[in-house]
C-alpha atoms as a PDB file:
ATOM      1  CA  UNK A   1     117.984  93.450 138.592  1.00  0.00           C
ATOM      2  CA  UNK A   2     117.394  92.386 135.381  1.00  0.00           C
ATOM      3  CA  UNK A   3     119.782  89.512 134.013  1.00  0.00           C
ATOM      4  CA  UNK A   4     121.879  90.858 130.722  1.00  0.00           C
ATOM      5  CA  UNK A   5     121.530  88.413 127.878  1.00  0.00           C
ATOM      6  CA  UNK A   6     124.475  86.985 126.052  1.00  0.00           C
ATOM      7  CA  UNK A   7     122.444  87.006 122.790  1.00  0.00           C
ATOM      8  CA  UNK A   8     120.416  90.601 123.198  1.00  0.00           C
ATOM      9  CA  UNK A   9     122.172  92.878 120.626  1.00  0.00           C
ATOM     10  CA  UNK A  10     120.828  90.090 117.986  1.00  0.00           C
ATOM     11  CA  UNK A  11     117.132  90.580 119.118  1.00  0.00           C
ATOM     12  CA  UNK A  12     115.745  94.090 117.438  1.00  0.00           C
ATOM     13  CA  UNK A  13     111.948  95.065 117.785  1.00  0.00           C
ATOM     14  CA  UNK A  14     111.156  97.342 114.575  1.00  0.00           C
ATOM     15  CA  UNK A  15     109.378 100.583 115.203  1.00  0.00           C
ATOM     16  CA  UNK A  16     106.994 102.319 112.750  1.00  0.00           C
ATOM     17  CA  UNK A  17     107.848 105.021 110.436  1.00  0.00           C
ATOM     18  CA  UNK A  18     105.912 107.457 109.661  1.00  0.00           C
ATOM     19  CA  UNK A  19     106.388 109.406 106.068  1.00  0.00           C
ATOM     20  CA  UNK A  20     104.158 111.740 104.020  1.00  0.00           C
ATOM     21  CA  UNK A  21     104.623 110.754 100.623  1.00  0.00           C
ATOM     22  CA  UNK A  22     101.176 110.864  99.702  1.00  0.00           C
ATOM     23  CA  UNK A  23      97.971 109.116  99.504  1.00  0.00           C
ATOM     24  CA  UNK A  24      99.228 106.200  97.218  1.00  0.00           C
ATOM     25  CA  UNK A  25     101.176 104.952 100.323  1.00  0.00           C
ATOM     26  CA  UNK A  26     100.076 103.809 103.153  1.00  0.00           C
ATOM     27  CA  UNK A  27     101.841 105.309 106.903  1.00  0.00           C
ATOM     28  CA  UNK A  28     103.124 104.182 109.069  1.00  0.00           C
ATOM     29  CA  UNK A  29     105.667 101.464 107.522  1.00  0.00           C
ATOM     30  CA  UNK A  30     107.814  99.419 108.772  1.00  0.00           C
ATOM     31  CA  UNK A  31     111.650  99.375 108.119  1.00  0.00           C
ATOM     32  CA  UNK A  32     114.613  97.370 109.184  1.00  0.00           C
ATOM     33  CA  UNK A  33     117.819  99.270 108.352  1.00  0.00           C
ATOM     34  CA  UNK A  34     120.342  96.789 108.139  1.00  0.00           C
ATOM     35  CA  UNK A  35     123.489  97.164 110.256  1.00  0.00           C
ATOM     36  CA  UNK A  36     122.791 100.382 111.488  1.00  0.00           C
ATOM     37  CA  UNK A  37     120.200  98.560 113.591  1.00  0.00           C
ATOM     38  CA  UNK A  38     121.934  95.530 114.164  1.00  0.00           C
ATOM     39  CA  UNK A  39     125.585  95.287 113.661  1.00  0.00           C
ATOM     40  CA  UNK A  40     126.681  93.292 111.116  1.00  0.00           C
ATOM     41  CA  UNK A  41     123.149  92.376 109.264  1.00  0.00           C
ATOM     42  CA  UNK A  42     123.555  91.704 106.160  1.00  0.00           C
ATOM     43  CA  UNK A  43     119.704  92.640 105.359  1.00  0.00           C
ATOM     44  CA  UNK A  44     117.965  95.633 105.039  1.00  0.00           C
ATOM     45  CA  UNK A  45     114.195  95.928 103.820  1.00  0.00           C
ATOM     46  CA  UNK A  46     111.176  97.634 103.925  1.00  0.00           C
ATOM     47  CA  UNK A  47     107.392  96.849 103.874  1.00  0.00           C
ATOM     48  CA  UNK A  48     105.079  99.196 102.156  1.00  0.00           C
ATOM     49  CA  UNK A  49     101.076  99.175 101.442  1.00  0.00           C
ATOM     50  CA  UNK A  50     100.809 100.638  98.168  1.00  0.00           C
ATOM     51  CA  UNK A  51      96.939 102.143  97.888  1.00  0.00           C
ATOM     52  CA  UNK A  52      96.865 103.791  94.499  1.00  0.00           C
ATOM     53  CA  UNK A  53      98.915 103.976  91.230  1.00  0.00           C
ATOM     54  CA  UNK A  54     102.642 105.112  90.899  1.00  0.00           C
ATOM     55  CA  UNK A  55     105.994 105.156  89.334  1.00  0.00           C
ATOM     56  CA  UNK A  56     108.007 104.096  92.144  1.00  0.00           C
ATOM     57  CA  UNK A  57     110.905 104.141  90.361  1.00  0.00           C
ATOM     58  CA  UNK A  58     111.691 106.016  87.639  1.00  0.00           C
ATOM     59  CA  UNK A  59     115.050 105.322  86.934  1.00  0.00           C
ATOM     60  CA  UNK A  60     116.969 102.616  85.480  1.00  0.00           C
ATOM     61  CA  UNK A  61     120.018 101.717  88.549  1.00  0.00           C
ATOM     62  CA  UNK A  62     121.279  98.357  89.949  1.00  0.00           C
ATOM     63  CA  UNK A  63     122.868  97.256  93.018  1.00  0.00           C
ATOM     64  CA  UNK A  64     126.111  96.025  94.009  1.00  0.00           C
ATOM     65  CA  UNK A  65     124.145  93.502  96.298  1.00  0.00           C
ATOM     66  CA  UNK A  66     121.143  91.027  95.501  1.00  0.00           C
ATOM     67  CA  UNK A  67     118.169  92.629  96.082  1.00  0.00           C
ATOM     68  CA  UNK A  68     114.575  91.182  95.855  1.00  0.00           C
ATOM     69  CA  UNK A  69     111.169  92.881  95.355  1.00  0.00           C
ATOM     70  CA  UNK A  70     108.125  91.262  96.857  1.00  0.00           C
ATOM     71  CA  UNK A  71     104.524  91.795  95.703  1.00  0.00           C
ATOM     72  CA  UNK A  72     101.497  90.569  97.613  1.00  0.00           C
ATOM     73  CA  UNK A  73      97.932  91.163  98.492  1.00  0.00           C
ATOM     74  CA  UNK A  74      98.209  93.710 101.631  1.00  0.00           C
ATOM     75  CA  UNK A  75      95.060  91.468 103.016  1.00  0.00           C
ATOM     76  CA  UNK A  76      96.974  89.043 104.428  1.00  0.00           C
ATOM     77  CA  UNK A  77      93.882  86.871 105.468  1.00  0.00           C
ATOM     78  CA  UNK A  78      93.219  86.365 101.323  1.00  0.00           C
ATOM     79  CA  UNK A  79      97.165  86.136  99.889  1.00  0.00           C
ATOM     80  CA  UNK A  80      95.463  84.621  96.813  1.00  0.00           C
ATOM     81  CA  UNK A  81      93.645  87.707  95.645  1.00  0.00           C
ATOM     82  CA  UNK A  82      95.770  89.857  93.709  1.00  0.00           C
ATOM     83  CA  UNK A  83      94.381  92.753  92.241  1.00  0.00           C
ATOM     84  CA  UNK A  84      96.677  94.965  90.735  1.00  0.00           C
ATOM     85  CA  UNK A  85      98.971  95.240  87.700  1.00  0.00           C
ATOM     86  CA  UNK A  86     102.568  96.330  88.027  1.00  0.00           C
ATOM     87  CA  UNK A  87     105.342  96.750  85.295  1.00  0.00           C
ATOM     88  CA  UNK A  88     109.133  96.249  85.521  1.00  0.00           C
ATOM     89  CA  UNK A  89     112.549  96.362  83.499  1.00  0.00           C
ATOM     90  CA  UNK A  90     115.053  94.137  84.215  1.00  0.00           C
ATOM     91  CA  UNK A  91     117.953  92.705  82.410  1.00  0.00           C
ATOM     92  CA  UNK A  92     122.106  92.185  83.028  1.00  0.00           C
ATOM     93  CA  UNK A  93     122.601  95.558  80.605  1.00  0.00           C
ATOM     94  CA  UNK A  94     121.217  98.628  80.961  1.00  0.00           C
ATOM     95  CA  UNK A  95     120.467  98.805  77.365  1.00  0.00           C
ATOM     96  CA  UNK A  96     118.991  95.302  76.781  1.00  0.00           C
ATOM     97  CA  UNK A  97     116.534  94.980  79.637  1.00  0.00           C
ATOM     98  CA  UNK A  98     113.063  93.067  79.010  1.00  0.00           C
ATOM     99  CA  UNK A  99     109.588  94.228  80.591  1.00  0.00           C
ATOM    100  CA  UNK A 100     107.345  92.254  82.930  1.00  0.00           C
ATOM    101  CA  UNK A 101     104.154  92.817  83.928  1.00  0.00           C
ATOM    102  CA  UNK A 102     103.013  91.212  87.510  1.00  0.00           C
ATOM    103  CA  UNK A 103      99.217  90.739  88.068  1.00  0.00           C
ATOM    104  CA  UNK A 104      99.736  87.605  90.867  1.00  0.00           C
ATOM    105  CA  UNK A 105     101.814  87.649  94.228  1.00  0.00           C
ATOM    106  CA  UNK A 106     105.624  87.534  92.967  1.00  0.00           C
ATOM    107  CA  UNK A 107     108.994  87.698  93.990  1.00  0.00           C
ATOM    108  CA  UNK A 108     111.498  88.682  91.775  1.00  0.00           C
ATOM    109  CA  UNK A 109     115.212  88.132  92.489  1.00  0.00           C
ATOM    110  CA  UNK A 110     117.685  90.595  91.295  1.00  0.00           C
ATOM    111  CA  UNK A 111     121.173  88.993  91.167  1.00  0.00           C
ATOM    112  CA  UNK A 112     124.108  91.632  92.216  1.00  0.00           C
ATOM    113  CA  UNK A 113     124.731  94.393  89.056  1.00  0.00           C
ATOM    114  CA  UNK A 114     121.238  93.312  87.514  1.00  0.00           C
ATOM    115  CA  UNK A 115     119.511  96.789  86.056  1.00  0.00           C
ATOM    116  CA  UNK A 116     116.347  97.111  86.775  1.00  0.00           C
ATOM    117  CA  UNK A 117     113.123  99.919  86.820  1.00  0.00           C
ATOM    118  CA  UNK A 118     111.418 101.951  85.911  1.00  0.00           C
ATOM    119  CA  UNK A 119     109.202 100.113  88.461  1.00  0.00           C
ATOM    120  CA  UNK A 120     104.916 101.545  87.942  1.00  0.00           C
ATOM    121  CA  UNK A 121     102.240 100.288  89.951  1.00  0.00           C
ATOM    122  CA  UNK A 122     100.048 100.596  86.864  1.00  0.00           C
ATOM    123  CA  UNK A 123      96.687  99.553  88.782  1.00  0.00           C
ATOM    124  CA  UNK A 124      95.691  99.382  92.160  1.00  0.00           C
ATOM    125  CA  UNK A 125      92.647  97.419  92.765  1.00  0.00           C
ATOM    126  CA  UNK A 126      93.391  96.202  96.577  1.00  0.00           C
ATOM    127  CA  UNK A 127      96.224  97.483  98.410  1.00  0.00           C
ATOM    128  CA  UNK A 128      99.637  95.483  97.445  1.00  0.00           C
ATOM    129  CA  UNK A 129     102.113  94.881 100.349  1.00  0.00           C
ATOM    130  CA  UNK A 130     105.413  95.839  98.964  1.00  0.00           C
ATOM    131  CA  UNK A 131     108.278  94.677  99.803  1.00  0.00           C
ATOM    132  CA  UNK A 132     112.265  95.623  98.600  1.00  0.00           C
ATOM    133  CA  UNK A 133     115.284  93.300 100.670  1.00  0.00           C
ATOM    134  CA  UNK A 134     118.591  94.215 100.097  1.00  0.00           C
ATOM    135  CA  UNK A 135     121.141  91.210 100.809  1.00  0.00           C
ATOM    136  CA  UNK A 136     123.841  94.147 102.668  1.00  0.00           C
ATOM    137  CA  UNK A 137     123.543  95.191 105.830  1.00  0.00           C
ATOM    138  CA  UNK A 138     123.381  98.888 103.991  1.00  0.00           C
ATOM    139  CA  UNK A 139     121.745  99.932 100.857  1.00  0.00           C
ATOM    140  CA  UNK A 140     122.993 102.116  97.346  1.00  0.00           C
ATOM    141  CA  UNK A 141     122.193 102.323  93.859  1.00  0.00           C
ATOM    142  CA  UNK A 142     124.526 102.841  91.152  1.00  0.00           C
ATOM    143  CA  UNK A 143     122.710 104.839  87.985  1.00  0.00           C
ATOM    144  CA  UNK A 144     123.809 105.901  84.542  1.00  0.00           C
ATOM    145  CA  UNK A 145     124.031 109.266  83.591  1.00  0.00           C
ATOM    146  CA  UNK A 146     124.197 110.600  79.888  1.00  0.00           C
ATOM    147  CA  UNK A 147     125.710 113.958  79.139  1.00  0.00           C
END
């Protein structure tokens, strides 16, 4: 009989996901969904390969946690070749956000109630490993609707 660990419920082996969204995106991914994996994580995040161009995300939204978006060659043998160009809002107002462009592996830290996207993946010359962590063990957006 197997001896029952003390520490076990803290140890979590991710399993694949498989989605359909497309050819853009490659599947299976990988996920880790926060505390309704693990009680009480306070992280969430998932890891893409993005294959061809796309507006991930539309719409301008923030979060009422720190979230960061990681871009990086999807070759992980070569992390210094970076071939693709993606563009992305972000500012503390909604209204008075300023536009990046990423063509080298980045990180971008979001604080807490930081707007941000539209998010495009403008050009996709090798796959980009994408990757969106959420500092909550569960994840929201808030977004702003006009009437």
């Amino acid at each position: 009989m197997a001896e029952e660990k003390k520490f076990a419920p803290l140890v979590h082996e991710m399993k694949v996901e498989h989605t359909n969204w497309g050819s853009w995106c490659y599947s299976p991914q990988l996920y880790f969904r926060g505390e309704e994996e693990i009680p009480g994580a306070q992280y969430n995040a998932g890891w893409q390969l993005i294959m061809e161009p796309i507006c991930w995300e539309r719409e301008a939204h923030f979060h009422r946690e720190e979230e960061y978006l990681v871009f990086m060659n999807g070759d992980l043998y070569h992390p210094e070749e970076f071939d693709a160009e993606i563009t992305l809002w972000l500012g503390e107002d909604a209204d008075h956000m300023e536009f990046f462009t990423i063509t080298k592996p980045t990180i971008v830290r979001i604080p807490a109630g930081y707007w941000h996207c539209p998010m495009e993946f403008v050009r996709v010359g090798r796959p980009v490993m994408f990757q969106a962590v959420y500092l909550a063990g569960t994840c929201g957006r808030v977004v702003r609707r006009k009437k």
